[in-house]
PDB file of N, CA and C in Angstrom:
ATOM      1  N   UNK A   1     105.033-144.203-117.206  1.00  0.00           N
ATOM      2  CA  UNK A   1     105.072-142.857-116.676  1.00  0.00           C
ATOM      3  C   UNK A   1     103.837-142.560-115.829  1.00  0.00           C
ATOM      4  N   UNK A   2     102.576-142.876-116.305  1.00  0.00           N
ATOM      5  CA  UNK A   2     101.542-142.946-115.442  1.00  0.00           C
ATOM      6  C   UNK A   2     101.507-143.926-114.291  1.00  0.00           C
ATOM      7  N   UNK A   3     102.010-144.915-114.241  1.00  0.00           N
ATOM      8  CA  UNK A   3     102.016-145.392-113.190  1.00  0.00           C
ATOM      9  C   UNK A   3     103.169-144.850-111.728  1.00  0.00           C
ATOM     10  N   UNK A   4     104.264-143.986-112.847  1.00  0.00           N
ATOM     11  CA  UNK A   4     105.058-143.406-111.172  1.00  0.00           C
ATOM     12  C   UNK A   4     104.009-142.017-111.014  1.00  0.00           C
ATOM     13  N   UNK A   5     103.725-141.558-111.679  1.00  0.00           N
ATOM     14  CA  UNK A   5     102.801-141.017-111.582  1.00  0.00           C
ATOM     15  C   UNK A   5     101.536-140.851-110.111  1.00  0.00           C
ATOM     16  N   UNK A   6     100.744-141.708-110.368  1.00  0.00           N
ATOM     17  CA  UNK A   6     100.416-142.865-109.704  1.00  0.00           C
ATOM     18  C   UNK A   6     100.450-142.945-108.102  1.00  0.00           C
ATOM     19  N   UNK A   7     101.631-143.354-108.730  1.00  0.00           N
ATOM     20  CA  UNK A   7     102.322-143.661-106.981  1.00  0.00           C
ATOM     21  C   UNK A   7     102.924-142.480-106.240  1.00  0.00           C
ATOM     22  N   UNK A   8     103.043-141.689-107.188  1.00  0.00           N
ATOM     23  CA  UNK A   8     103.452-140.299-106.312  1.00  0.00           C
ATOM     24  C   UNK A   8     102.017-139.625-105.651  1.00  0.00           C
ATOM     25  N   UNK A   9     101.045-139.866-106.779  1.00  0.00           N
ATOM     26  CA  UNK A   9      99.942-139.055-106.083  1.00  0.00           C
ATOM     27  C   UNK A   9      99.710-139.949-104.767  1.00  0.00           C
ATOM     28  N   UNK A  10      99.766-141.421-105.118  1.00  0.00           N
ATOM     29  CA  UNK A  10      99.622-142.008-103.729  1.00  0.00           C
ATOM     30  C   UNK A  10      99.968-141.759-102.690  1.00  0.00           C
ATOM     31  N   UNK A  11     101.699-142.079-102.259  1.00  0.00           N
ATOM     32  CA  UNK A  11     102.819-141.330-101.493  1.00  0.00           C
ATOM     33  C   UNK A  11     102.614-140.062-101.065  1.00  0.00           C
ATOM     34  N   UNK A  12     101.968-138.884-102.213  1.00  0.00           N
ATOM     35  CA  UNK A  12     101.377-138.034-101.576  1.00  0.00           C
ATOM     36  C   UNK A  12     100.137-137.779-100.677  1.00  0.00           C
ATOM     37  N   UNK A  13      99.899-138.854-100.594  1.00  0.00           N
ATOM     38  CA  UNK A  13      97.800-138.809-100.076  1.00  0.00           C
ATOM     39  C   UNK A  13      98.570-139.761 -98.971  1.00  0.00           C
ATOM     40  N   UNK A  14      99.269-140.738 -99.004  1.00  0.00           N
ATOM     41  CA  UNK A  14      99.515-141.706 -97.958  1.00  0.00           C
ATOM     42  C   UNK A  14     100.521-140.374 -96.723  1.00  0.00           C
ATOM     43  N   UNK A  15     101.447-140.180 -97.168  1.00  0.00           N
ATOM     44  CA  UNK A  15     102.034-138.806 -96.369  1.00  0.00           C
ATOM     45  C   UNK A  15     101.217-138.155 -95.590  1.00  0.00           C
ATOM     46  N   UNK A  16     100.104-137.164 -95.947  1.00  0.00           N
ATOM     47  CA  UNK A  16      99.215-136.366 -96.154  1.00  0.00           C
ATOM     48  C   UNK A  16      98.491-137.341 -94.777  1.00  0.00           C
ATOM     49  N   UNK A  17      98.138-138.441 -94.955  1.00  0.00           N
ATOM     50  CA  UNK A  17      97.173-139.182 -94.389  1.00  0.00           C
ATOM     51  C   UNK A  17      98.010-139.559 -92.567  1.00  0.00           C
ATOM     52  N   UNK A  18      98.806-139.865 -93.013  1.00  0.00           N
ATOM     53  CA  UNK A  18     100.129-140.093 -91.998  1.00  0.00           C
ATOM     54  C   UNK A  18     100.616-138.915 -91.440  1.00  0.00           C
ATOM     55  N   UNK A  19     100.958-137.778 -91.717  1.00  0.00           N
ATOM     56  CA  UNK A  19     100.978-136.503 -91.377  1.00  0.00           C
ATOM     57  C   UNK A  19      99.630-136.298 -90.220  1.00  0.00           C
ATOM     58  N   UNK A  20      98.492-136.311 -90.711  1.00  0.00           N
ATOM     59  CA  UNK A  20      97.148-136.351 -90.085  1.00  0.00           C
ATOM     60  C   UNK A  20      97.361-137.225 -88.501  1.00  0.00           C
ATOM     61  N   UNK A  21      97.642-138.479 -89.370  1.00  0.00           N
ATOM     62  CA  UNK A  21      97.372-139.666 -88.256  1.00  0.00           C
ATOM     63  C   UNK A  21      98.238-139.013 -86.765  1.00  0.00           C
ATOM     64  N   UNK A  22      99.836-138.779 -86.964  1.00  0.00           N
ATOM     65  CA  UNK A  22     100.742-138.124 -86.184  1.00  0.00           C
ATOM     66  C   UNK A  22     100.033-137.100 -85.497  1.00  0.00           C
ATOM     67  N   UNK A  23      99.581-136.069 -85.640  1.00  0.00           N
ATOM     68  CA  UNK A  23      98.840-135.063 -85.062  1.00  0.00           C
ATOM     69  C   UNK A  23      97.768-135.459 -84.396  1.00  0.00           C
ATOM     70  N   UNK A  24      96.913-136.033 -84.705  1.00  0.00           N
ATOM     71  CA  UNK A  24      95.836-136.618 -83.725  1.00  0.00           C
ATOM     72  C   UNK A  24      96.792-137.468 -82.547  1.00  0.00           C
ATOM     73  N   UNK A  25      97.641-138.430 -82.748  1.00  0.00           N
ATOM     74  CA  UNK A  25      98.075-139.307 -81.743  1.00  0.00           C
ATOM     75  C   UNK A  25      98.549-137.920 -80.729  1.00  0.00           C
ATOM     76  N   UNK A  26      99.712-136.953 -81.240  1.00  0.00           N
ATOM     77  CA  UNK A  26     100.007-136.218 -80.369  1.00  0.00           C
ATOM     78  C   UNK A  26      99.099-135.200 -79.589  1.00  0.00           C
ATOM     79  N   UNK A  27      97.418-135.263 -80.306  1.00  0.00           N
ATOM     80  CA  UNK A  27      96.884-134.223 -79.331  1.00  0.00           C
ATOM     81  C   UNK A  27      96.562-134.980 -78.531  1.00  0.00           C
ATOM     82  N   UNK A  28      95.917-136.490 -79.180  1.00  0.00           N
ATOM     83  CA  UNK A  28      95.651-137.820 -78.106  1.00  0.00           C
ATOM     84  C   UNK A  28      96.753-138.046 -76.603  1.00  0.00           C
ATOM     85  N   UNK A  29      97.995-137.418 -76.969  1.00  0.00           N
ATOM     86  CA  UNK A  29      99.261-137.792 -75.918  1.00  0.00           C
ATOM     87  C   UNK A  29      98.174-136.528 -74.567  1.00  0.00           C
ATOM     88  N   UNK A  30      98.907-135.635 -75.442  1.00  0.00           N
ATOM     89  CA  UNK A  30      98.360-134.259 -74.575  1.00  0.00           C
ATOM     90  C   UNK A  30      97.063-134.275 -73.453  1.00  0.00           C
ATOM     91  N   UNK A  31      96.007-134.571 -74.275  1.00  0.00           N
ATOM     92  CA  UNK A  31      94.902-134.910 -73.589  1.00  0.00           C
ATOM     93  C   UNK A  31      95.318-136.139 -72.508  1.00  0.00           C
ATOM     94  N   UNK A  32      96.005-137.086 -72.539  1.00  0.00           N
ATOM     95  CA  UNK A  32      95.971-137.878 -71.643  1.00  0.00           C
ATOM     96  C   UNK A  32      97.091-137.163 -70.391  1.00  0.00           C
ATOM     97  N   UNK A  33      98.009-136.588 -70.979  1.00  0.00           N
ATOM     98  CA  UNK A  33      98.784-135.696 -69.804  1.00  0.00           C
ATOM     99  C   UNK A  33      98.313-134.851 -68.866  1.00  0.00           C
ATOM    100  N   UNK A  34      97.221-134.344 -70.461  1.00  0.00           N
ATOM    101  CA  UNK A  34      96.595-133.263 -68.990  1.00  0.00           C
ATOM    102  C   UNK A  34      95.593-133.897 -68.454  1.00  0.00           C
ATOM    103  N   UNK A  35      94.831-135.014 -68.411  1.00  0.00           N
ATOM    104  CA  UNK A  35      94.105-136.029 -67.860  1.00  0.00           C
ATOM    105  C   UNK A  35      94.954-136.299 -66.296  1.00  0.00           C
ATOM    106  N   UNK A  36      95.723-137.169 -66.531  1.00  0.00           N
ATOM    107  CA  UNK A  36      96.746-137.716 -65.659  1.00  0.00           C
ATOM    108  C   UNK A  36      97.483-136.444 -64.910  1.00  0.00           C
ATOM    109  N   UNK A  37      97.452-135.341 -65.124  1.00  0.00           N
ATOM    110  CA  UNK A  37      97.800-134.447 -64.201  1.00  0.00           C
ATOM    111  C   UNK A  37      96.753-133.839 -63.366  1.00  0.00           C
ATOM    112  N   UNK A  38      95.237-133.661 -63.791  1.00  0.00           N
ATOM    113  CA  UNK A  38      94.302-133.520 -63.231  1.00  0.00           C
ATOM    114  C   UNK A  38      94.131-134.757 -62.504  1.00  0.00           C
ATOM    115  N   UNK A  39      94.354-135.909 -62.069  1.00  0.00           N
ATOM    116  CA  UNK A  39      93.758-136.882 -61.929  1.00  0.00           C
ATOM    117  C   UNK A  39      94.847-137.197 -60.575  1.00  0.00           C
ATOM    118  N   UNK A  40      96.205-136.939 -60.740  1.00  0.00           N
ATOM    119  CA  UNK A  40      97.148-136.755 -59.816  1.00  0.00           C
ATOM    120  C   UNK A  40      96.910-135.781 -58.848  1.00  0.00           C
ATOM    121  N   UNK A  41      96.342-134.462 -59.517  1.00  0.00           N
ATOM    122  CA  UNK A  41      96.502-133.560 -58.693  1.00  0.00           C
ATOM    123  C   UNK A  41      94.930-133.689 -57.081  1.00  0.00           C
ATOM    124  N   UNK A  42      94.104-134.468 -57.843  1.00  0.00           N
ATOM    125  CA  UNK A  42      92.784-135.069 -57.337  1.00  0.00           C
ATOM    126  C   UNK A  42      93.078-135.936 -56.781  1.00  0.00           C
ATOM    127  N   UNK A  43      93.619-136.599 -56.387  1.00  0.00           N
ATOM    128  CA  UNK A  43      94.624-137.903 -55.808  1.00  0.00           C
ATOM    129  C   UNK A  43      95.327-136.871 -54.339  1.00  0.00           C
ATOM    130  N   UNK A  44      95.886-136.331 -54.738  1.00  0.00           N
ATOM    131  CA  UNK A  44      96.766-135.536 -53.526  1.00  0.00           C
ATOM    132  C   UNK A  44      96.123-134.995 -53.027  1.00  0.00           C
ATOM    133  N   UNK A  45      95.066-134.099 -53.217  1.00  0.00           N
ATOM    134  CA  UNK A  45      93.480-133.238 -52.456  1.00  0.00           C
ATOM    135  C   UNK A  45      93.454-134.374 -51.798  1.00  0.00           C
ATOM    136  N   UNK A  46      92.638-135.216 -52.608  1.00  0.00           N
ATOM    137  CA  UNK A  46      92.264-136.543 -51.457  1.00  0.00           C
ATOM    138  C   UNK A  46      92.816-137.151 -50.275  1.00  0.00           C
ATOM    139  N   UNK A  47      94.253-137.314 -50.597  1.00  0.00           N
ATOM    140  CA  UNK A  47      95.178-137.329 -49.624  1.00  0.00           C
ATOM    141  C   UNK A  47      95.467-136.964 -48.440  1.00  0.00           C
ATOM    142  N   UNK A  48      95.249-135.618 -48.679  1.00  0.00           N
ATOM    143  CA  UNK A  48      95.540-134.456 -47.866  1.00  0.00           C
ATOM    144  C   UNK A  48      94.107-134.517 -47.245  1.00  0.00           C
ATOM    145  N   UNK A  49      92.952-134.307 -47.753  1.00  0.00           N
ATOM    146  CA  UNK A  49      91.945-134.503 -46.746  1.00  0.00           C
ATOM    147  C   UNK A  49      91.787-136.117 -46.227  1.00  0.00           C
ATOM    148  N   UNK A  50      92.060-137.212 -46.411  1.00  0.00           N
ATOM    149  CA  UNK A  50      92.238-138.211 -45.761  1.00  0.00           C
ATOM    150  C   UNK A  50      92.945-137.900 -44.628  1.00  0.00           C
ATOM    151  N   UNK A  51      94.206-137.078 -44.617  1.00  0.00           N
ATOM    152  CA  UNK A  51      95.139-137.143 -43.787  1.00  0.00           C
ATOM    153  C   UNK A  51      94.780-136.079 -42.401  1.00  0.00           C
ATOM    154  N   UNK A  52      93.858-134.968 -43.040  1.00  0.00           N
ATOM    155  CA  UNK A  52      92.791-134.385 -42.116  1.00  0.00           C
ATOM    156  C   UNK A  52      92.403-134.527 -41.140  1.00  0.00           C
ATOM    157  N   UNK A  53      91.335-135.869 -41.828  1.00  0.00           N
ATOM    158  CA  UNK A  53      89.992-136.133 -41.490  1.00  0.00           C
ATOM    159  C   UNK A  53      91.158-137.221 -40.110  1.00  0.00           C
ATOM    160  N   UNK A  54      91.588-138.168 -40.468  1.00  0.00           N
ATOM    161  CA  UNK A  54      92.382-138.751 -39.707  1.00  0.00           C
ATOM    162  C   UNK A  54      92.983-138.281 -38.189  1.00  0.00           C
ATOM    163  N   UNK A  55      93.713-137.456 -38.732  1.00  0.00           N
ATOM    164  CA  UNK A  55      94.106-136.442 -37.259  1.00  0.00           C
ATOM    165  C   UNK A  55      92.989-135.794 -36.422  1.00  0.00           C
ATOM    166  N   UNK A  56      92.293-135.369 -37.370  1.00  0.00           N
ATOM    167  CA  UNK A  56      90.784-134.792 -36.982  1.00  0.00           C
ATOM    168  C   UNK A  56      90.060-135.827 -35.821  1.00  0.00           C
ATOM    169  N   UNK A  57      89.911-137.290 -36.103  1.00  0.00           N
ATOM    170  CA  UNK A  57      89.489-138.494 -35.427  1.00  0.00           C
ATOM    171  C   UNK A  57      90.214-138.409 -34.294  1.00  0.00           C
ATOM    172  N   UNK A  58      91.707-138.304 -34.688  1.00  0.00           N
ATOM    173  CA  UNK A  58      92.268-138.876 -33.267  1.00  0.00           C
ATOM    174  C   UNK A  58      92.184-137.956 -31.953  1.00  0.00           C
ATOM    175  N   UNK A  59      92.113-136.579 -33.137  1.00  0.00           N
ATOM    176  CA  UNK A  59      91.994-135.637 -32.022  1.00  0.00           C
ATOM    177  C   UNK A  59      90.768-135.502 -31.184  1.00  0.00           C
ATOM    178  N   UNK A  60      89.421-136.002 -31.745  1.00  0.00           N
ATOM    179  CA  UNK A  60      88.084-136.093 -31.383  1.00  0.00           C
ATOM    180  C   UNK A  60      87.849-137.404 -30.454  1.00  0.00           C
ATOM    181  N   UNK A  61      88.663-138.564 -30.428  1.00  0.00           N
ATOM    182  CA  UNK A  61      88.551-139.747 -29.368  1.00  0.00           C
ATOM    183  C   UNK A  61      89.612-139.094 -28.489  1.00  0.00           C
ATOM    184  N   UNK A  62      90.903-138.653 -28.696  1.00  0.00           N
ATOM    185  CA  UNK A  62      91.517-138.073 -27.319  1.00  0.00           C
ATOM    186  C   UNK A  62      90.407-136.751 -26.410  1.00  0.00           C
ATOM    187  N   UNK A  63      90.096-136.075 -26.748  1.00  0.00           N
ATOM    188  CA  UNK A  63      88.722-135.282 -26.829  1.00  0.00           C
ATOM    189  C   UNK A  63      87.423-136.294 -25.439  1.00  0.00           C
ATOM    190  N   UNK A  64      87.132-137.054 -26.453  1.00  0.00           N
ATOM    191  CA  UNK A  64      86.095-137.954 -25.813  1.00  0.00           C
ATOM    192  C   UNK A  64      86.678-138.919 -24.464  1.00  0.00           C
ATOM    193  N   UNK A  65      87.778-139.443 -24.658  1.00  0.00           N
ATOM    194  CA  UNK A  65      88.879-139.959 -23.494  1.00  0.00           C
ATOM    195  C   UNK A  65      88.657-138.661 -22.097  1.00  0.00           C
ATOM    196  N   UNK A  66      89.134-137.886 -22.667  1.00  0.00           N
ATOM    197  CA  UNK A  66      89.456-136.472 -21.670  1.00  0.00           C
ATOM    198  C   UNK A  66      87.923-136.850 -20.898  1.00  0.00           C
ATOM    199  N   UNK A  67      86.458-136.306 -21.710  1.00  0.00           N
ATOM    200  CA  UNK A  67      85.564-136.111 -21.247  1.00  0.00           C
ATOM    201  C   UNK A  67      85.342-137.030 -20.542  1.00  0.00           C
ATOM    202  N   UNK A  68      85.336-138.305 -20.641  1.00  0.00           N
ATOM    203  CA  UNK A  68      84.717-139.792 -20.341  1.00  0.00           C
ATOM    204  C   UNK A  68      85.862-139.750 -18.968  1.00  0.00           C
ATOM    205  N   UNK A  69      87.055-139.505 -18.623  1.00  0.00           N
ATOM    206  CA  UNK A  69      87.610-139.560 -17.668  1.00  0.00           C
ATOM    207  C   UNK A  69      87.022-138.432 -16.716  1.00  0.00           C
ATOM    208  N   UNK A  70      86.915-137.265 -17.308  1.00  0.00           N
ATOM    209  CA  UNK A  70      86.064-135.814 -16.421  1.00  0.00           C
ATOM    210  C   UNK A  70      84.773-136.390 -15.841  1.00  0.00           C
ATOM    211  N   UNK A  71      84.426-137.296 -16.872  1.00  0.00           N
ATOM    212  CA  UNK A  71      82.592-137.552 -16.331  1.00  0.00           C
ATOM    213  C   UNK A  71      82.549-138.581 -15.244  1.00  0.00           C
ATOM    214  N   UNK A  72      83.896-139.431 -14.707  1.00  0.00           N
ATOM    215  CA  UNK A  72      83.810-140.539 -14.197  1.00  0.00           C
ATOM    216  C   UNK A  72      84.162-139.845 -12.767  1.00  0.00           C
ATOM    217  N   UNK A  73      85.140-138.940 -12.894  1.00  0.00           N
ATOM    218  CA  UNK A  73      85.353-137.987 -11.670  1.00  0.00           C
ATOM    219  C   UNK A  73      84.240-137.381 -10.921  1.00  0.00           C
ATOM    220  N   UNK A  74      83.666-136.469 -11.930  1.00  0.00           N
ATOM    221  CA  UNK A  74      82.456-135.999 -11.114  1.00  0.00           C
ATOM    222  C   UNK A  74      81.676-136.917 -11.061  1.00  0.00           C
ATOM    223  N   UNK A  75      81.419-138.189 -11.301  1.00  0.00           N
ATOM    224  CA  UNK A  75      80.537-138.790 -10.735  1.00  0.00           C
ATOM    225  C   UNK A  75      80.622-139.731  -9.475  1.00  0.00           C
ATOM    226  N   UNK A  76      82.198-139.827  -8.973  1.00  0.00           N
ATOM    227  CA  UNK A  76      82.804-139.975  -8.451  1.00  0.00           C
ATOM    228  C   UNK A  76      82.831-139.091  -7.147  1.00  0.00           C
ATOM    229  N   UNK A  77      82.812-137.882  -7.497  1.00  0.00           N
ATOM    230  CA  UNK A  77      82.781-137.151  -6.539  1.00  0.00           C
ATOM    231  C   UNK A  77      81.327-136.719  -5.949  1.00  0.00           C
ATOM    232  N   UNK A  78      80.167-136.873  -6.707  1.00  0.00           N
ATOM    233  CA  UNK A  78      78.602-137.104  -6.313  1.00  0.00           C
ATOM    234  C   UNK A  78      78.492-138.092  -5.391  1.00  0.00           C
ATOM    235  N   UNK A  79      79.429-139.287  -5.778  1.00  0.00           N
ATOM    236  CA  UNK A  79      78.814-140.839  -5.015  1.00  0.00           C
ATOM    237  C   UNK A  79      79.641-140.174  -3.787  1.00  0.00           C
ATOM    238  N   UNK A  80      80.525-139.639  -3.950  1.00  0.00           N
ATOM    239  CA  UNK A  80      81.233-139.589  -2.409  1.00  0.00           C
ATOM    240  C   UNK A  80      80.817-138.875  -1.621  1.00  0.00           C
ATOM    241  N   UNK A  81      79.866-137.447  -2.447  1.00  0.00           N
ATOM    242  CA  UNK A  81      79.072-136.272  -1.666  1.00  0.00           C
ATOM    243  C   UNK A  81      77.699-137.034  -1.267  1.00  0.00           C
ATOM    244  N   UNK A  82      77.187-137.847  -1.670  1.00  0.00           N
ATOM    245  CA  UNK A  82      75.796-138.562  -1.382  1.00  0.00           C
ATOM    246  C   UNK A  82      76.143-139.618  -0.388  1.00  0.00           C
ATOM    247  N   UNK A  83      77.092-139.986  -0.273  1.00  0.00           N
ATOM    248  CA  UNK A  83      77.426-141.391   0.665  1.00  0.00           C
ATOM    249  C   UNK A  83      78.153-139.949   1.915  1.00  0.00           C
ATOM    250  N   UNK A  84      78.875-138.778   2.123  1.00  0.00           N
ATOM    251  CA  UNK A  84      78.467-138.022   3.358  1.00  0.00           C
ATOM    252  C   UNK A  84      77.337-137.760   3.596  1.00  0.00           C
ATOM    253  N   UNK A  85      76.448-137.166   2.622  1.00  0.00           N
ATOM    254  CA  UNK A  85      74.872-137.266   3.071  1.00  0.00           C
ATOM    255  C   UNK A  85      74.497-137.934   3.722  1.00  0.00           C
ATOM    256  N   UNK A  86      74.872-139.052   3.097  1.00  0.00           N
ATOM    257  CA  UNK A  86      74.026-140.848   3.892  1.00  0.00           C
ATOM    258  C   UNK A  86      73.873-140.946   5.006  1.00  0.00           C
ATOM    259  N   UNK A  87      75.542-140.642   5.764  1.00  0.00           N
ATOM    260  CA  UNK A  87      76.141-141.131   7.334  1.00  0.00           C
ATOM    261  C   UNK A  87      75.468-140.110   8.014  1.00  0.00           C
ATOM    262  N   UNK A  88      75.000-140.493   9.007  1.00  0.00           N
ATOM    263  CA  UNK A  88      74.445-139.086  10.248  1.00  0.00           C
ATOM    264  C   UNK A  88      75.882-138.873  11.034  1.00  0.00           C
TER     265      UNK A  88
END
């Protein structure tokens, strides 16, 4: 009799213990969800400013193209105003 005894108090403490264990794993789940959703959502920011910064570039060498063609003109048009100078 003492020994089912025994084993019930065991079964009860092993339960008890297992009950415990379950609850930690599931706050353990949680925490990693909301980990992995912060971590996703930091991922897509990033993204999105990658995707920015990118357009941002292309738009800043089409930019520099424009100028670098403007600057070749007017200098173009100096050599041609200095070479009428030149001729008497």
């Amino acid at each position: 009799m003492s020994t089912e005894l025994a084993l019930l108090q065991k079964n009860a403490e092993l339960e008890k213990e297992n009950k415990q264990l379950r609850k930690e794993v599931l706050e353990q789940k949680l925490l990693l969800l909301e980990y992995k959703s912060s971590t996703e959502a930091k991922l897509e920011e990033a993204r999105v400013r990658e995707e920015k910064l990118i357009k941002s570039n292309e738009k800043f060498k089409q930019e520099m193209k424009q100028q670098a063609k403007e600057t070749q003109r007017m200098m173009k048009q100096m050599m041609e105003m200095f070479q009428k100078q030149a001729q008497p």
